[in-house]
C-alpha atoms as a PDB file:
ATOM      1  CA  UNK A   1       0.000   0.000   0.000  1.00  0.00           C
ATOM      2  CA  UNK A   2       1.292   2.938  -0.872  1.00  0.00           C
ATOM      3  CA  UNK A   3       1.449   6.256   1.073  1.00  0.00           C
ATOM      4  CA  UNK A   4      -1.592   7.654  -0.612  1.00  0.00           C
ATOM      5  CA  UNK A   5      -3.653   5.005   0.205  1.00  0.00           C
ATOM      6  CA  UNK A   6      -2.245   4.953   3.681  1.00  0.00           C
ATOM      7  CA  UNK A   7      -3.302   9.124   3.874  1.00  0.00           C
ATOM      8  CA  UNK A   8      -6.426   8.188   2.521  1.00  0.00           C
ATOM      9  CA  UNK A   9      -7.346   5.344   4.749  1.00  0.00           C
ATOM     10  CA  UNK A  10      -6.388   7.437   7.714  1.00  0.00           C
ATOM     11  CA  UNK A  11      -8.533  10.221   6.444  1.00  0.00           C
ATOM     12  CA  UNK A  12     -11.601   7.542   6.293  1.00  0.00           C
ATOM     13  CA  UNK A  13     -11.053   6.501   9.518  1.00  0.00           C
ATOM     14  CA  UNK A  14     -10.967  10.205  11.146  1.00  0.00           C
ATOM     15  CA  UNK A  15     -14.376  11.004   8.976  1.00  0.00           C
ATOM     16  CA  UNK A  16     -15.757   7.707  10.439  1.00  0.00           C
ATOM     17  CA  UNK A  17     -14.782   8.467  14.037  1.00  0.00           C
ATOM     18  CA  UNK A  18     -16.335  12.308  13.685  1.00  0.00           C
ATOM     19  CA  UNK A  19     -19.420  11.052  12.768  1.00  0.00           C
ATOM     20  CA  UNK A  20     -19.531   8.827  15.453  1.00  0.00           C
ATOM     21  CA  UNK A  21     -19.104  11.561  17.747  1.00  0.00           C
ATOM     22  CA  UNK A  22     -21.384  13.422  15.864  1.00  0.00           C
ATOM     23  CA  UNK A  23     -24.094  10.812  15.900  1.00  0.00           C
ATOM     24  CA  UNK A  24     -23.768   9.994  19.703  1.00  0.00           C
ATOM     25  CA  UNK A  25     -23.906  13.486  20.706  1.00  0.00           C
ATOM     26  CA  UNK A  26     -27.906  12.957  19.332  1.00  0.00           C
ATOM     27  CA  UNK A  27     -28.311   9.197  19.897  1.00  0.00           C
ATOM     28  CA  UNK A  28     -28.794   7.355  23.364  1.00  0.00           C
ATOM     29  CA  UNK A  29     -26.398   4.513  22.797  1.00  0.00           C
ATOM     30  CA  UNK A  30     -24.165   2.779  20.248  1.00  0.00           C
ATOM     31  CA  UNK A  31     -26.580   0.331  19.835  1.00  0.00           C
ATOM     32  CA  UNK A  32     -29.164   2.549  17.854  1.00  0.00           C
ATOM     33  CA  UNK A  33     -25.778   3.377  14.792  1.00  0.00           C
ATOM     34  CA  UNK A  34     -25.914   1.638  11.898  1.00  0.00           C
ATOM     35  CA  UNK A  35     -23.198   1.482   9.854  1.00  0.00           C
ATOM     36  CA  UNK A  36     -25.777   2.923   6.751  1.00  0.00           C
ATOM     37  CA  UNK A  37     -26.128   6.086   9.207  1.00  0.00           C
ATOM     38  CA  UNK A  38     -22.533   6.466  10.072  1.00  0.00           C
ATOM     39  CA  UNK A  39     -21.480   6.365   6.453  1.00  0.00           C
ATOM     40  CA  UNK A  40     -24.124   8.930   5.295  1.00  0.00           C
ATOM     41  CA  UNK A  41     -22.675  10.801   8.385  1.00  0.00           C
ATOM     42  CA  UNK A  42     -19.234  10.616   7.165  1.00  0.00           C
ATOM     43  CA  UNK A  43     -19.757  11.087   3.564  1.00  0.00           C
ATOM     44  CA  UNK A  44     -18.297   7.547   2.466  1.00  0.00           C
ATOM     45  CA  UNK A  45     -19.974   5.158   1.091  1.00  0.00           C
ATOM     46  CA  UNK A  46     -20.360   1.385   2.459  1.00  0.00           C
ATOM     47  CA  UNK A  47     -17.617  -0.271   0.704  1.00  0.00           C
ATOM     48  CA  UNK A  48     -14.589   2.169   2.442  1.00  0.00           C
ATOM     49  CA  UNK A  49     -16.762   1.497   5.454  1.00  0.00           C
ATOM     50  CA  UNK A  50     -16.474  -2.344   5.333  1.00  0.00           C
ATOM     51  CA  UNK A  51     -12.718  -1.996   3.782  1.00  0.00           C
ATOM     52  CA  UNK A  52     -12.261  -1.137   7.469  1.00  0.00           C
ATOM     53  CA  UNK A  53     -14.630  -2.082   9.691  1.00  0.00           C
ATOM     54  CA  UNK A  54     -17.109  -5.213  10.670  1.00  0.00           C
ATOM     55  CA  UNK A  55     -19.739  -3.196  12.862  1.00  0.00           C
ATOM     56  CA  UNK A  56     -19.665   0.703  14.304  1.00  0.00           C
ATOM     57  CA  UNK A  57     -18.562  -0.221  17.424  1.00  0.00           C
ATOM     58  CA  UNK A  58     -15.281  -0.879  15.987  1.00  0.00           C
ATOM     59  CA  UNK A  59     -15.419   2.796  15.066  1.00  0.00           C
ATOM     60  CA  UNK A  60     -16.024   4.324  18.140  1.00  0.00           C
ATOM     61  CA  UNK A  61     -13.179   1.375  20.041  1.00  0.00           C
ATOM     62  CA  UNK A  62     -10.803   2.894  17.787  1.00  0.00           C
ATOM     63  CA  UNK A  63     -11.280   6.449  18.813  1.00  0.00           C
ATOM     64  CA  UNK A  64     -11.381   5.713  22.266  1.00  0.00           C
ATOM     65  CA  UNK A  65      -7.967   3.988  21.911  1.00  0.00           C
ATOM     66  CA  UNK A  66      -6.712   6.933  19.801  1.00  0.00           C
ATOM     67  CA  UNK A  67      -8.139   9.407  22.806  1.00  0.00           C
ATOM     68  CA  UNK A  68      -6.643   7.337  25.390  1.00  0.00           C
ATOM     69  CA  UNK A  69      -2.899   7.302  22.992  1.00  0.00           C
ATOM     70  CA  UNK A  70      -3.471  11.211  22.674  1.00  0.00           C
ATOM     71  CA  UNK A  71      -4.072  11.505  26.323  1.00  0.00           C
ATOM     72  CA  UNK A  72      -1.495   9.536  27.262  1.00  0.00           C
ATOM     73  CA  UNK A  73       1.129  10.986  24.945  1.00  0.00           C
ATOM     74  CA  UNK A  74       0.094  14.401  25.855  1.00  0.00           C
ATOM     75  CA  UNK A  75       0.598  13.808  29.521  1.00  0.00           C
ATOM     76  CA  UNK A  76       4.188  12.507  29.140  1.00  0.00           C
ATOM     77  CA  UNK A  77       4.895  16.008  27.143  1.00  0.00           C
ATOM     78  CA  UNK A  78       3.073  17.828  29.790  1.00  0.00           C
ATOM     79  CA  UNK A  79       4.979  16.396  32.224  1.00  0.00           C
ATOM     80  CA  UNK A  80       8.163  16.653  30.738  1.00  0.00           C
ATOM     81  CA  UNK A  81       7.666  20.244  29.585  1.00  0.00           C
ATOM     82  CA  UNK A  82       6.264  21.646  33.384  1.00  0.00           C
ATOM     83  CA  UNK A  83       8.488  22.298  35.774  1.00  0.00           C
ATOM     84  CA  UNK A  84       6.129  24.635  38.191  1.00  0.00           C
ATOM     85  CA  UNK A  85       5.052  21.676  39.856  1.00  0.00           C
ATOM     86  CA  UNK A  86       1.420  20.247  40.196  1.00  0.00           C
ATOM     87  CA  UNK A  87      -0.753  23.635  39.577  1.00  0.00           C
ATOM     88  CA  UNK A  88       0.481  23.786  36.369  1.00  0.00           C
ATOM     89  CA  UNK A  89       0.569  20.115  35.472  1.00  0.00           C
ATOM     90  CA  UNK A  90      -2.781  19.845  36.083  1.00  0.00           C
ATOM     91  CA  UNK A  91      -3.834  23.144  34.161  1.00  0.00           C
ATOM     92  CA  UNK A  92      -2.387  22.073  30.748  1.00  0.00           C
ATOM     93  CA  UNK A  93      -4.192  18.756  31.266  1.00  0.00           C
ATOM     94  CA  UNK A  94      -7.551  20.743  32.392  1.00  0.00           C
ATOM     95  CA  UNK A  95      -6.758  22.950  28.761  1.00  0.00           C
ATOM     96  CA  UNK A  96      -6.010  20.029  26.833  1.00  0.00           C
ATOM     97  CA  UNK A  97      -9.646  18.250  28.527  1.00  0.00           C
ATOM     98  CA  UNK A  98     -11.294  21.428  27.565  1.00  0.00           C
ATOM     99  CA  UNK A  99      -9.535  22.317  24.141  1.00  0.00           C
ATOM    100  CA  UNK A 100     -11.050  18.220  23.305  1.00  0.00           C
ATOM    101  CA  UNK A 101     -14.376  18.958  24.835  1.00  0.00           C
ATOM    102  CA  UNK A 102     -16.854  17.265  22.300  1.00  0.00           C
ATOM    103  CA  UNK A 103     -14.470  14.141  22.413  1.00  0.00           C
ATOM    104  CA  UNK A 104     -14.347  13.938  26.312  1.00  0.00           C
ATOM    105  CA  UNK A 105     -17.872  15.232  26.422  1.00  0.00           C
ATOM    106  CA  UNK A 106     -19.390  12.158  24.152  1.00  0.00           C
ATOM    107  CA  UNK A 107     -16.923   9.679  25.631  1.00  0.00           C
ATOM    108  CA  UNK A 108     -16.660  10.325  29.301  1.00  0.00           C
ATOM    109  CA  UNK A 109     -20.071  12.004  30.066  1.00  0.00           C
ATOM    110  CA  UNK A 110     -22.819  10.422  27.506  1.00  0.00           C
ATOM    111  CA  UNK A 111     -20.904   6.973  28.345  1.00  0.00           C
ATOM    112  CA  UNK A 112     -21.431   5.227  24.799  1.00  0.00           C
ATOM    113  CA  UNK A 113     -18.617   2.383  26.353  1.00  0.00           C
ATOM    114  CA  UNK A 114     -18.899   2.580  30.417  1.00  0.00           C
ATOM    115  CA  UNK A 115     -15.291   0.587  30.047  1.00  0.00           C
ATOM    116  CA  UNK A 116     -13.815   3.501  28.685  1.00  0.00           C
ATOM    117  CA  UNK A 117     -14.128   5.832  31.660  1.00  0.00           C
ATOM    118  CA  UNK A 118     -12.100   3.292  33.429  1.00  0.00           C
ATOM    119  CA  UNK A 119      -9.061   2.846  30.936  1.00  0.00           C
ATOM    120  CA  UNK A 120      -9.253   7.115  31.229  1.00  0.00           C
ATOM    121  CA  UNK A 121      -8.899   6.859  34.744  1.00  0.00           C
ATOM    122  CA  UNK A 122      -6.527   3.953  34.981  1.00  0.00           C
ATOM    123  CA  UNK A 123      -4.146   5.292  32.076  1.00  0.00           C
ATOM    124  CA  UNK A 124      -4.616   9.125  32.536  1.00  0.00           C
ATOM    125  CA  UNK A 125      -5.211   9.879  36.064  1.00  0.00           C
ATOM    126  CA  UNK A 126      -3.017   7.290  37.099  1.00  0.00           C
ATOM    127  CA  UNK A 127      -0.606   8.573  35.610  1.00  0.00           C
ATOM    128  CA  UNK A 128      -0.954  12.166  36.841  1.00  0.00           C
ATOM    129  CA  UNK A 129      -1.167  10.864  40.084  1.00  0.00           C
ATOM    130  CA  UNK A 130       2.290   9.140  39.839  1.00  0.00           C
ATOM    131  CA  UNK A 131       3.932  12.626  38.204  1.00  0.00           C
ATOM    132  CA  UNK A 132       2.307  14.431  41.275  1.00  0.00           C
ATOM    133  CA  UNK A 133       4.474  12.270  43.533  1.00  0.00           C
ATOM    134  CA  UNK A 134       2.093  11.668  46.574  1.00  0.00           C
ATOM    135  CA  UNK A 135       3.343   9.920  49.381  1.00  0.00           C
ATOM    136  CA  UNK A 136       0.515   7.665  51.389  1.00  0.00           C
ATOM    137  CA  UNK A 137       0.432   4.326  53.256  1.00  0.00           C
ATOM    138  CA  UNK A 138       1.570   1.552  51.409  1.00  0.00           C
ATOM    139  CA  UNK A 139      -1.619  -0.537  53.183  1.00  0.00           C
ATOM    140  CA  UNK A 140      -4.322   1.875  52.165  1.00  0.00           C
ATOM    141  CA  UNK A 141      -2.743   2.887  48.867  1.00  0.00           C
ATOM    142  CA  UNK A 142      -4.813   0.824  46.645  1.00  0.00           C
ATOM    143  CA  UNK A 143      -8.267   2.474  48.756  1.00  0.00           C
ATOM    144  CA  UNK A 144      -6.495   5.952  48.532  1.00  0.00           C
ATOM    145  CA  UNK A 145      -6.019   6.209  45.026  1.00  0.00           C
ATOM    146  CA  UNK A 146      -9.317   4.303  44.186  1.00  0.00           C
ATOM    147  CA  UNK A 147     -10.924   7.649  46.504  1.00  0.00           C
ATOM    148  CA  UNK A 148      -8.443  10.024  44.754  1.00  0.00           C
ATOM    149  CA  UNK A 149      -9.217   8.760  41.126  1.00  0.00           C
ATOM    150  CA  UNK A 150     -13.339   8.285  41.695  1.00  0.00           C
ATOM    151  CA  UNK A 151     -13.504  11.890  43.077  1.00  0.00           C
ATOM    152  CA  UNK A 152     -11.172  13.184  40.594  1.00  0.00           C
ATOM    153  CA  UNK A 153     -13.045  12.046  37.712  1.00  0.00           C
ATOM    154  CA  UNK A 154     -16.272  13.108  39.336  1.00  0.00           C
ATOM    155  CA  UNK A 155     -15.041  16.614  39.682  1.00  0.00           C
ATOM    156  CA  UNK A 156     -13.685  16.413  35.860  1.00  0.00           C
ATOM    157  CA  UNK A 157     -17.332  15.347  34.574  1.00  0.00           C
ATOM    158  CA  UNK A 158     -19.166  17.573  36.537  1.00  0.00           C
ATOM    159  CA  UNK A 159     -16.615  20.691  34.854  1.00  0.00           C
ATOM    160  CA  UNK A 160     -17.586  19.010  31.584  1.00  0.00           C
ATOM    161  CA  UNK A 161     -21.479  18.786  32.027  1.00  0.00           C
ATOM    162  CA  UNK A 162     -21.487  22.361  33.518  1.00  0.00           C
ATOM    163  CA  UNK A 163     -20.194  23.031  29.799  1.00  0.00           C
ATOM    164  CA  UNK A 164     -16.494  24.500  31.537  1.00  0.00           C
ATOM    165  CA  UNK A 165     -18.428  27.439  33.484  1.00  0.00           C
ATOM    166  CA  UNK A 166     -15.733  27.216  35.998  1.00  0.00           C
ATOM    167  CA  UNK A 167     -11.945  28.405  35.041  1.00  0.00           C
ATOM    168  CA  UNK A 168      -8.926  25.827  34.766  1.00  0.00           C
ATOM    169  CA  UNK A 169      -7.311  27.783  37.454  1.00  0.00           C
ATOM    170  CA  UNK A 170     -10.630  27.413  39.687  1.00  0.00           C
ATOM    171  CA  UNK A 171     -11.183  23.240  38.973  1.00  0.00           C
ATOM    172  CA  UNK A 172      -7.087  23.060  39.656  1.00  0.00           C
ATOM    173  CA  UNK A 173      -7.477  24.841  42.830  1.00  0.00           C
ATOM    174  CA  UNK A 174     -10.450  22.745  43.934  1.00  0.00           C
ATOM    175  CA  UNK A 175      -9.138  19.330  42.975  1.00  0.00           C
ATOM    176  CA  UNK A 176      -5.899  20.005  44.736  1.00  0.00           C
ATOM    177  CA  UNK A 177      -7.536  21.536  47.433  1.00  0.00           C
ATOM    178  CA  UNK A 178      -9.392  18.324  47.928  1.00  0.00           C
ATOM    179  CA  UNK A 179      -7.241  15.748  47.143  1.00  0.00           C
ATOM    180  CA  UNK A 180      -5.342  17.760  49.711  1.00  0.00           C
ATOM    181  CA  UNK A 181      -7.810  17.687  52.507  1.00  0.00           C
ATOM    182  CA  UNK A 182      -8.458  14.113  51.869  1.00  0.00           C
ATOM    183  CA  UNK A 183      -4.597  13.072  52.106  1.00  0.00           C
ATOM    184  CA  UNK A 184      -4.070  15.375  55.173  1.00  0.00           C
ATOM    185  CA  UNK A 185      -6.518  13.494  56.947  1.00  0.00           C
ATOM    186  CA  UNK A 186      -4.822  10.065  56.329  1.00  0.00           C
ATOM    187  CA  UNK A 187      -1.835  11.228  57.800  1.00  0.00           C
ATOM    188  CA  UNK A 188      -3.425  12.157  61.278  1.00  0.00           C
END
């Protein structure tokens, strides 16, 4: 295959995933996508559809994995790039949540694949977690984190649904503020 084709098949797929976004920003489940709808969607027909995929919900596993790459990715850069400790760590991930909002809004908040707000957690907020460097009890840490990560994402979905009224500076302060709280308690 030769580079062309490779452009153009990676072009198909990014038209494919967009209208998937697209149509479950409307729809109430994966289940209710054909593939007839996504390709009218998309503008493709059938056949680059098929040349590609078996069923939709390939399309929308392959843009969570591509989110969840992304994410990933951008994290390491973040945290490779910030040196003004956790404040600003968290802020360019906050931007980068916000600058991605109809991907993180249809994924995380409408749920299409309730398995993929886990990987998100596991993969990204794990990993912020380890770059922030907090110290707990090795006994508790598994119960810690699982607190830490539930209440993280909670606070990260709630920003989303409240369509990012509050300010990245504001959500930073309040997360830290109560992971914070939380921790400090732990150590009494």
């Amino acid at each position: 295959m030769n580079v062309k084709d490779n452009q153009r098949a990676r072009l198909s797929k990014k038209m494919f995933q967009n209208a998937m976004l697209e149509l479950l920003e409307e729809k109430n489940g994966i289940e209710k996508i054909s593939a007839r709808e996504l390709c009218t969607r998309a503008e493709l027909n059938r056949s680059t559809f098929y040349a590609h995929y078996t069923e939709p919900r390939e399309v929308l596993l392959e843009a969570e994995e591509e989110t969840l790459t992304e994410t990933s990715e951008y994290i390491r850069k973040i945290g490779a790039e910030q040196t003004g400790g956790g404040q600003e760590y968290l802020a360019a991930f906050f931007r980068y949540i916000r600058d991605n909002g109809r991907t993180f809004r249809v994924l995380l908040v409408t749920a299409a694949d309730p398995e993929f707000k886990s990987r998100f957690m596991q993969i990204s907020l794990m990993q912020l977690f380890t770059h922030l460097r907090l110290t707990m009890d090795a006994d508790k840490q598994q119960y810690i984190l699982a607190y830490l990560l539930n209440g993280s994402f909670g606070v990260i979905t709630q920003w989303i649904c409240a369509d990012y009224a509050a300010s990245v500076s504001d959500i930073v302060d309040l997360l830290l503020t109560l992971n914070r709280c939380a921790l400090s308690e732990l150590a009494v």
